[in-house]
PDB file of N, CA and C in Angstrom:
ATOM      1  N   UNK A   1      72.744  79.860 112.895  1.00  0.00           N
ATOM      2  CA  UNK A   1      73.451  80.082 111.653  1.00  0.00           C
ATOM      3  C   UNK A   1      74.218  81.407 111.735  1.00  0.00           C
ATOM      4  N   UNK A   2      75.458  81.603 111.011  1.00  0.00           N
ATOM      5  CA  UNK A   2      76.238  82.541 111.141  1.00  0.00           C
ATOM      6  C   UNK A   2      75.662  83.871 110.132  1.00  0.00           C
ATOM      7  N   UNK A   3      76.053  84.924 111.398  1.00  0.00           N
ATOM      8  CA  UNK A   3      75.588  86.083 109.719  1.00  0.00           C
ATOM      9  C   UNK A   3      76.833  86.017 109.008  1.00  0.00           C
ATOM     10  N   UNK A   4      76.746  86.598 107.576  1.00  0.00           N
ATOM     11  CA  UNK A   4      77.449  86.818 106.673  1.00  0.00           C
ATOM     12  C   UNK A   4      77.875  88.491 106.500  1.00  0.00           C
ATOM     13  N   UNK A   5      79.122  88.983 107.002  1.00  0.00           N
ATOM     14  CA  UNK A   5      79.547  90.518 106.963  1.00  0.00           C
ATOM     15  C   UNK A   5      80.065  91.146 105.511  1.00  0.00           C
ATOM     16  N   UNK A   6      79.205  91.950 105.381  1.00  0.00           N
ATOM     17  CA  UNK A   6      79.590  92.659 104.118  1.00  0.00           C
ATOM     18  C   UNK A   6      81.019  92.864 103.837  1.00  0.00           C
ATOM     19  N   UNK A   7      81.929  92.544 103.082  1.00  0.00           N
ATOM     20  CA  UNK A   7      83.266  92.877 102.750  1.00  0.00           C
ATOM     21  C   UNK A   7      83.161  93.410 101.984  1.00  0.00           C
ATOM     22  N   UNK A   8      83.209  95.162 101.478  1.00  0.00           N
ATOM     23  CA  UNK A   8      83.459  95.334 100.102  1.00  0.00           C
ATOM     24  C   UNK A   8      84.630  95.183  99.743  1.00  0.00           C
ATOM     25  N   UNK A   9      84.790  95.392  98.185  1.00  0.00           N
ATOM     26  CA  UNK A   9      86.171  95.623  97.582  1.00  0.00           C
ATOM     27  C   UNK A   9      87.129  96.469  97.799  1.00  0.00           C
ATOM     28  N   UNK A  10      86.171  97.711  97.839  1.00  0.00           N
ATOM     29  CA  UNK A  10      87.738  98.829  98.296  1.00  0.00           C
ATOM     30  C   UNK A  10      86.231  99.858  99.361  1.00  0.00           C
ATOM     31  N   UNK A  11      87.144 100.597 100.049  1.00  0.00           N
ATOM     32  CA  UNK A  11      86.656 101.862 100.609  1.00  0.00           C
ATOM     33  C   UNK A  11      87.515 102.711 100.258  1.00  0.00           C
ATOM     34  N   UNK A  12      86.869 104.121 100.049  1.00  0.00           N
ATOM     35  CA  UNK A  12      87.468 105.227  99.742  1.00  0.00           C
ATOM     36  C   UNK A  12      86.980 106.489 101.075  1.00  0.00           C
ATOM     37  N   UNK A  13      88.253 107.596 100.711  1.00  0.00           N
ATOM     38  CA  UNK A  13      88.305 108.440 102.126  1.00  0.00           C
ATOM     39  C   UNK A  13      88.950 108.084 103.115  1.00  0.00           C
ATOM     40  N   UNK A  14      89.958 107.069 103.307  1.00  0.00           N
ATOM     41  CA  UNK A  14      90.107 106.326 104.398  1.00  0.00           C
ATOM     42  C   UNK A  14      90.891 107.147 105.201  1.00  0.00           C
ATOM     43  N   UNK A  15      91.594 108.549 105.186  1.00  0.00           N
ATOM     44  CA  UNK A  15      92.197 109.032 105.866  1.00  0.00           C
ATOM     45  C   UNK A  15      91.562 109.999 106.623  1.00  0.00           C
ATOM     46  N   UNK A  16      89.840 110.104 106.206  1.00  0.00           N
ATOM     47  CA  UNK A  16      88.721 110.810 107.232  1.00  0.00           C
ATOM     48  C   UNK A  16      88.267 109.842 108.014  1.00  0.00           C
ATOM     49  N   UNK A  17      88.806 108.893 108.248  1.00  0.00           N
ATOM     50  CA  UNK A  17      87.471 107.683 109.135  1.00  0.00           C
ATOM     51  C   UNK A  17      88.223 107.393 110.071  1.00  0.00           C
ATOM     52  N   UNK A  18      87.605 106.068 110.864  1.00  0.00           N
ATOM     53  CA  UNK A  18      88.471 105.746 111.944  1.00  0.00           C
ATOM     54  C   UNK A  18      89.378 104.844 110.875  1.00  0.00           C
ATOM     55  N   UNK A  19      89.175 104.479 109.864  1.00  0.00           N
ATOM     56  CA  UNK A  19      90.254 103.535 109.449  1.00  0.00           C
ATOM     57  C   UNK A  19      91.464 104.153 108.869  1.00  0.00           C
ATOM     58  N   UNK A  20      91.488 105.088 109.318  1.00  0.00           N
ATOM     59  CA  UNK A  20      92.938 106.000 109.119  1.00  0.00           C
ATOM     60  C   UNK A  20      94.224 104.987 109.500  1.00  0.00           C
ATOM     61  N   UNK A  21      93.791 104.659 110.751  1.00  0.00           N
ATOM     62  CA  UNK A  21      94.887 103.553 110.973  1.00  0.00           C
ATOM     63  C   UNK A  21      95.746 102.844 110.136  1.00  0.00           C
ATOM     64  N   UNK A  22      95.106 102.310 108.904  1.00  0.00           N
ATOM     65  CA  UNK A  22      95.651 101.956 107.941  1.00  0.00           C
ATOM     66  C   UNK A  22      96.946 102.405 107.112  1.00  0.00           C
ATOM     67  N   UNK A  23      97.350 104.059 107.082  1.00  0.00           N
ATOM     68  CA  UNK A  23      97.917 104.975 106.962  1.00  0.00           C
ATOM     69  C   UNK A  23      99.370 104.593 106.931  1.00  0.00           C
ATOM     70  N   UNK A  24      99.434 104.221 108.824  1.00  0.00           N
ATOM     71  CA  UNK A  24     100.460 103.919 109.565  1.00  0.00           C
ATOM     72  C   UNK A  24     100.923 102.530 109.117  1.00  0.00           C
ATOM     73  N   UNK A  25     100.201 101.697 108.972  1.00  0.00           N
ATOM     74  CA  UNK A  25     100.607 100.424 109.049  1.00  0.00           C
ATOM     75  C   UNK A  25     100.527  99.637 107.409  1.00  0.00           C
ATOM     76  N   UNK A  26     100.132 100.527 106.521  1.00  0.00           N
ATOM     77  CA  UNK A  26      99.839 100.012 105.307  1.00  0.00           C
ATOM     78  C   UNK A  26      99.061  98.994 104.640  1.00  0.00           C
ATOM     79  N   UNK A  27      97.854  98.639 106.005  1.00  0.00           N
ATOM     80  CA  UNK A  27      96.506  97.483 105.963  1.00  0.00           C
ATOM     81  C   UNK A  27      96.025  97.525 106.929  1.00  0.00           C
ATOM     82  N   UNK A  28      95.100  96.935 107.214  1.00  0.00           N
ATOM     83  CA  UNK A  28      93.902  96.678 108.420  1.00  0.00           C
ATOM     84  C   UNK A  28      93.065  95.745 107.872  1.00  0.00           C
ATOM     85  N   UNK A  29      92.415  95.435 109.000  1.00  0.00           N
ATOM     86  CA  UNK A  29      90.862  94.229 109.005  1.00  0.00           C
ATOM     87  C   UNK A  29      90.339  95.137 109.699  1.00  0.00           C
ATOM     88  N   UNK A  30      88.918  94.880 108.201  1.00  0.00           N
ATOM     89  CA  UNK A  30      87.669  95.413 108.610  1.00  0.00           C
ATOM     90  C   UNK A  30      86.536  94.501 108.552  1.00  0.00           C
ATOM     91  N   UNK A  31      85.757  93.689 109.201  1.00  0.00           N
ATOM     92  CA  UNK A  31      84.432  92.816 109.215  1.00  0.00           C
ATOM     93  C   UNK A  31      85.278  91.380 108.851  1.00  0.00           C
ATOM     94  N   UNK A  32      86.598  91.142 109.400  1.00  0.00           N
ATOM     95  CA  UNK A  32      87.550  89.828 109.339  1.00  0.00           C
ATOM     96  C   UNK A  32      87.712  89.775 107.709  1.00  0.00           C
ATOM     97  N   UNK A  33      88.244  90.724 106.598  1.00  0.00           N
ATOM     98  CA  UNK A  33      88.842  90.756 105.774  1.00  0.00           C
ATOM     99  C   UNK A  33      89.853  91.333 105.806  1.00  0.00           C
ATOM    100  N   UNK A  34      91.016  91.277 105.506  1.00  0.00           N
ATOM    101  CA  UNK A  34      92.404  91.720 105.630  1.00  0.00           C
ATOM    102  C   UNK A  34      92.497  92.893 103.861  1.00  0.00           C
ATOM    103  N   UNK A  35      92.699  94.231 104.400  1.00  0.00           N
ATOM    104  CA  UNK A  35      92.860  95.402 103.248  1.00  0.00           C
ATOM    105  C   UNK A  35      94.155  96.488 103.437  1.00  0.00           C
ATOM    106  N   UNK A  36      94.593  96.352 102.088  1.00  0.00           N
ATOM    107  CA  UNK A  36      95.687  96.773 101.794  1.00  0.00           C
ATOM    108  C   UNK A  36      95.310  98.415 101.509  1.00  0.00           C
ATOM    109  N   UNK A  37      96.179  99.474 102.072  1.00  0.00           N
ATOM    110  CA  UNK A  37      96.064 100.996 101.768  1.00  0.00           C
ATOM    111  C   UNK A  37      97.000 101.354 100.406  1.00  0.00           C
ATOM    112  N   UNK A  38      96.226 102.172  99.719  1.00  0.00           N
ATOM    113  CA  UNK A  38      96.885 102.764  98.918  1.00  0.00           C
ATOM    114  C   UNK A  38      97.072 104.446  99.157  1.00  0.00           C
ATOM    115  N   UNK A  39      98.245 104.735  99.204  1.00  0.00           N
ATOM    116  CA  UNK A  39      98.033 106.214 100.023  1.00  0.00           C
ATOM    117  C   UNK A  39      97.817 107.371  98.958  1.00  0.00           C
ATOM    118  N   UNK A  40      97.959 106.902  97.422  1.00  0.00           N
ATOM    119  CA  UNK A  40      98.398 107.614  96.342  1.00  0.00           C
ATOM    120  C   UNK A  40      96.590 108.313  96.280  1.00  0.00           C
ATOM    121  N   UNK A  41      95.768 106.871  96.462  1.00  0.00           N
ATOM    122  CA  UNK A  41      94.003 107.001  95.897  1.00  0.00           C
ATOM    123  C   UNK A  41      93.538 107.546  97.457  1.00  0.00           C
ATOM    124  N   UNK A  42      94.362 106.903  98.658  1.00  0.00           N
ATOM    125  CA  UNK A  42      93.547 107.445  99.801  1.00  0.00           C
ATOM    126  C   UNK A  42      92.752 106.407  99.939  1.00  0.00           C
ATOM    127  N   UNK A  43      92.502 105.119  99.755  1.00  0.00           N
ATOM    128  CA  UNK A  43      91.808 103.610  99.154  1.00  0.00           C
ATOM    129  C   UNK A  43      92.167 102.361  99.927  1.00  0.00           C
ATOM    130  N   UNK A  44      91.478 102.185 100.795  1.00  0.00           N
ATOM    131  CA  UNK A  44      91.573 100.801 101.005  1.00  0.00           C
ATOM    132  C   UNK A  44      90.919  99.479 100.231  1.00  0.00           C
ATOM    133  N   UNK A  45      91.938  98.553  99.767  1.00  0.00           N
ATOM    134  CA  UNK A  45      91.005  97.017  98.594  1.00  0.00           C
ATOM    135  C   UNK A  45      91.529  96.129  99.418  1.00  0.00           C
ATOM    136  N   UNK A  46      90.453  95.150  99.546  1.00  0.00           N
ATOM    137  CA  UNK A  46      90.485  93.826  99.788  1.00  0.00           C
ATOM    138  C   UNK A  46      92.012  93.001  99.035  1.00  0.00           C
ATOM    139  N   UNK A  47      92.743  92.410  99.873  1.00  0.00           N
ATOM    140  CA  UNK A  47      93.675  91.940  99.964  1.00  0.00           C
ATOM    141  C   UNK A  47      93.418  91.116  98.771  1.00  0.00           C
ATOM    142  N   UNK A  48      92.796  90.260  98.912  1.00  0.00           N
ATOM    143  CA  UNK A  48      92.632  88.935  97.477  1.00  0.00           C
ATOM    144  C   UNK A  48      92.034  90.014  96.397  1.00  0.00           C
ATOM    145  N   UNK A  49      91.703  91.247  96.190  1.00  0.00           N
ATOM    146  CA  UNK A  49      91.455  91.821  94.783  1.00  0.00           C
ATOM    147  C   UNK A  49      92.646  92.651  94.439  1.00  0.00           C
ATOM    148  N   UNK A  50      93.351  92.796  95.461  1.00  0.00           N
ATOM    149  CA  UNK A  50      94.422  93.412  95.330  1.00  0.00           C
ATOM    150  C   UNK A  50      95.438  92.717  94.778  1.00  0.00           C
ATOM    151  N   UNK A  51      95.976  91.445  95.609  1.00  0.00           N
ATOM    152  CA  UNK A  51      96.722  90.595  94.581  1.00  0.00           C
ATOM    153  C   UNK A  51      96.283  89.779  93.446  1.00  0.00           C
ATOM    154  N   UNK A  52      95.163  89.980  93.243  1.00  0.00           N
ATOM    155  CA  UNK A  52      94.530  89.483  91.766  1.00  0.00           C
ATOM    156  C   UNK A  52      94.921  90.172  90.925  1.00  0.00           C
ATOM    157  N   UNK A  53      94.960  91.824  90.843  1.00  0.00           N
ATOM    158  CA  UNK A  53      95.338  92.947  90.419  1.00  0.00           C
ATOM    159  C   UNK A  53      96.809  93.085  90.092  1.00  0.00           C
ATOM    160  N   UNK A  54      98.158  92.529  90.741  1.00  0.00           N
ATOM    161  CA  UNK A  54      99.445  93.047  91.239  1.00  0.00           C
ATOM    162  C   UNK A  54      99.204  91.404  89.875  1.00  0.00           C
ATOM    163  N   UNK A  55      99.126  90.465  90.610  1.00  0.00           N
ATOM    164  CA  UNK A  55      99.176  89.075  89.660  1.00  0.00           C
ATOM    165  C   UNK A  55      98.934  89.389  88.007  1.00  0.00           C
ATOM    166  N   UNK A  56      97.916  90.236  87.699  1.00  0.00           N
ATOM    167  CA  UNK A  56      97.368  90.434  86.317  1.00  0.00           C
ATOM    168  C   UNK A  56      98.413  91.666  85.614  1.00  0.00           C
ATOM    169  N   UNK A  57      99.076  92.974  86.342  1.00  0.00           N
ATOM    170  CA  UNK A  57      99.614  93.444  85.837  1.00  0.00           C
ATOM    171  C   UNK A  57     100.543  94.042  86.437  1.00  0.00           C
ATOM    172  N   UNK A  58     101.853  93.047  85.674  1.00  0.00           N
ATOM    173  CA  UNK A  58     103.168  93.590  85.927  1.00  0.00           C
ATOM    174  C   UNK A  58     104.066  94.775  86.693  1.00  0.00           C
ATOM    175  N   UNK A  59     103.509  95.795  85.457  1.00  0.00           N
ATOM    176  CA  UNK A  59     103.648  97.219  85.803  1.00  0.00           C
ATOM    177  C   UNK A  59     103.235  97.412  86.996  1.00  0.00           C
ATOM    178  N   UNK A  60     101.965  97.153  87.356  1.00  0.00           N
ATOM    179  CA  UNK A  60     101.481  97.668  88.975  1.00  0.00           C
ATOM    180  C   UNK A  60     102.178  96.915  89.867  1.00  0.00           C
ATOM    181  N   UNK A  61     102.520  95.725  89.837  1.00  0.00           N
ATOM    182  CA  UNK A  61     103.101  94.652  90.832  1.00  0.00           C
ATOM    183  C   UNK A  61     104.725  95.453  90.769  1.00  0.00           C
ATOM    184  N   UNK A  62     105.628  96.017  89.711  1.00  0.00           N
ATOM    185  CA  UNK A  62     107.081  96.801  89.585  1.00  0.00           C
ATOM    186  C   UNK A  62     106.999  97.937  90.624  1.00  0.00           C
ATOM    187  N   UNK A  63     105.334  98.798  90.562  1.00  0.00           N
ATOM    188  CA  UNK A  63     105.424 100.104  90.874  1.00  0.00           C
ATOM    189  C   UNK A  63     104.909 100.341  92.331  1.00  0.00           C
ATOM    190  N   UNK A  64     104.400  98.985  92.543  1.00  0.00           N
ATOM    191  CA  UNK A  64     104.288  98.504  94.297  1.00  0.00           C
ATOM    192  C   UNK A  64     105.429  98.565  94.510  1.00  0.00           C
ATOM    193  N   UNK A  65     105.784  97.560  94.421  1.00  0.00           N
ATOM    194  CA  UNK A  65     107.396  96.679  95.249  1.00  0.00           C
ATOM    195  C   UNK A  65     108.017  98.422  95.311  1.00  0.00           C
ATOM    196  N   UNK A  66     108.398  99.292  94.263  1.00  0.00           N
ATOM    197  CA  UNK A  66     109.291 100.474  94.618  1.00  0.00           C
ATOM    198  C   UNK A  66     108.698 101.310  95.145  1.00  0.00           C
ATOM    199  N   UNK A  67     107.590 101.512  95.402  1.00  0.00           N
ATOM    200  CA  UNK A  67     107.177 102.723  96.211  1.00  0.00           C
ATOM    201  C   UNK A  67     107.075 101.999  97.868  1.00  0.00           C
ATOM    202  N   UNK A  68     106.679 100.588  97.954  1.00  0.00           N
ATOM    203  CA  UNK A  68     107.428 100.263  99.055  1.00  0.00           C
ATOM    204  C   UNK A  68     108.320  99.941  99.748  1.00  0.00           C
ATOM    205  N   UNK A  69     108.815  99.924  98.760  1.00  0.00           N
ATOM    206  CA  UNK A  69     110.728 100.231  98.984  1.00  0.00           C
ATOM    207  C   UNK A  69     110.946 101.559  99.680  1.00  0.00           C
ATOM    208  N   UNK A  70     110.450 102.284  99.027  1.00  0.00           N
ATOM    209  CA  UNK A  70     111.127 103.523  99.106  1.00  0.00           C
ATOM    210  C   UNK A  70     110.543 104.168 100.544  1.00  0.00           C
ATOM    211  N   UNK A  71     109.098 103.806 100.703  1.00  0.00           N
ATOM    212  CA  UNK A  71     108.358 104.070 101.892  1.00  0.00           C
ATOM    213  C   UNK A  71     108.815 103.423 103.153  1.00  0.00           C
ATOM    214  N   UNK A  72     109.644 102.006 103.303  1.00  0.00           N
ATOM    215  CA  UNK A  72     110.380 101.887 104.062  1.00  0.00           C
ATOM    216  C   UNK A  72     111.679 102.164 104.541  1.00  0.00           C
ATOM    217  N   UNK A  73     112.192 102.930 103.313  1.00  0.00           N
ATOM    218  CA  UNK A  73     113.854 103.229 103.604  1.00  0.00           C
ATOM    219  C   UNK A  73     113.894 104.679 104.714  1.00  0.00           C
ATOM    220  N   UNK A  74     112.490 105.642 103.716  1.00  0.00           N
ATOM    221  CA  UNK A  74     112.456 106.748 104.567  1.00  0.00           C
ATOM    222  C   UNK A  74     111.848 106.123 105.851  1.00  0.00           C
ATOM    223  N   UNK A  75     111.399 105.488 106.601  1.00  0.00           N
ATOM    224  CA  UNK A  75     111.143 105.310 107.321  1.00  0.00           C
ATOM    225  C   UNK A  75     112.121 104.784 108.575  1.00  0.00           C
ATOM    226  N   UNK A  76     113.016 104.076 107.818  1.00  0.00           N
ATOM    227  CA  UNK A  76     114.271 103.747 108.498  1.00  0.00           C
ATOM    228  C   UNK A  76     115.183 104.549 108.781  1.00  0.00           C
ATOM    229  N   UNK A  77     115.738 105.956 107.901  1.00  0.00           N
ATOM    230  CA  UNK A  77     115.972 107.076 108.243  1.00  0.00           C
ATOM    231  C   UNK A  77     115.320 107.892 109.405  1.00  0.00           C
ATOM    232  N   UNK A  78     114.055 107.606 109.630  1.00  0.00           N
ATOM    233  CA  UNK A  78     113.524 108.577 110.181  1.00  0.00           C
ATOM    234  C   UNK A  78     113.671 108.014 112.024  1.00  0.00           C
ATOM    235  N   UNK A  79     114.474 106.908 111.998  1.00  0.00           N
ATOM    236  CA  UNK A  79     114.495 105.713 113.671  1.00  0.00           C
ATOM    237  C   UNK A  79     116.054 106.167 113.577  1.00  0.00           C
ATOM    238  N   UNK A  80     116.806 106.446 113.008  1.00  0.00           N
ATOM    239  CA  UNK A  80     118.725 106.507 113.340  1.00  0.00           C
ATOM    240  C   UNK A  80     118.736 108.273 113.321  1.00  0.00           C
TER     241      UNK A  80
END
């Protein structure tokens, strides 16, 4: 029988751990759950509580989309 791996909801600190990685790439899998970084909290959440979250309120789903907007434009500046 298979074990069952703890997934929590979010981890916090993530820019002291090895899951810093996240940082760079704006998610990671940890124990085969896929988690989205928030760089504002320093917070990694579980992907499905995360878009449960973005789904339930508007405002947060507006203030995603532009801060990742904006996190990719500087980023595209920063390659030319």
């Amino acid at each position: 029988m298979c074990e069952q791996r703890y997934k929590p909801e979010r981890i916090y600190h993530v820019s002291k751990t090895q899951l810093s990685v996240a940082r760079h790439w704006g998610q990671c899998t940890y124990n085969g759950a896929l988690y989205h970084y928030d760089a504002v909290a320093d917070m990694l959440t579980r992907d499905d509580i995360f878009k449960e979250n973005l789904a339930q309120n508007k405002q947060l789903a507006d203030d995603h989309k532009k801060a990742e907007k904006e996190r990719f434009m500087s980023m595209q500046k920063d390659l030319f």
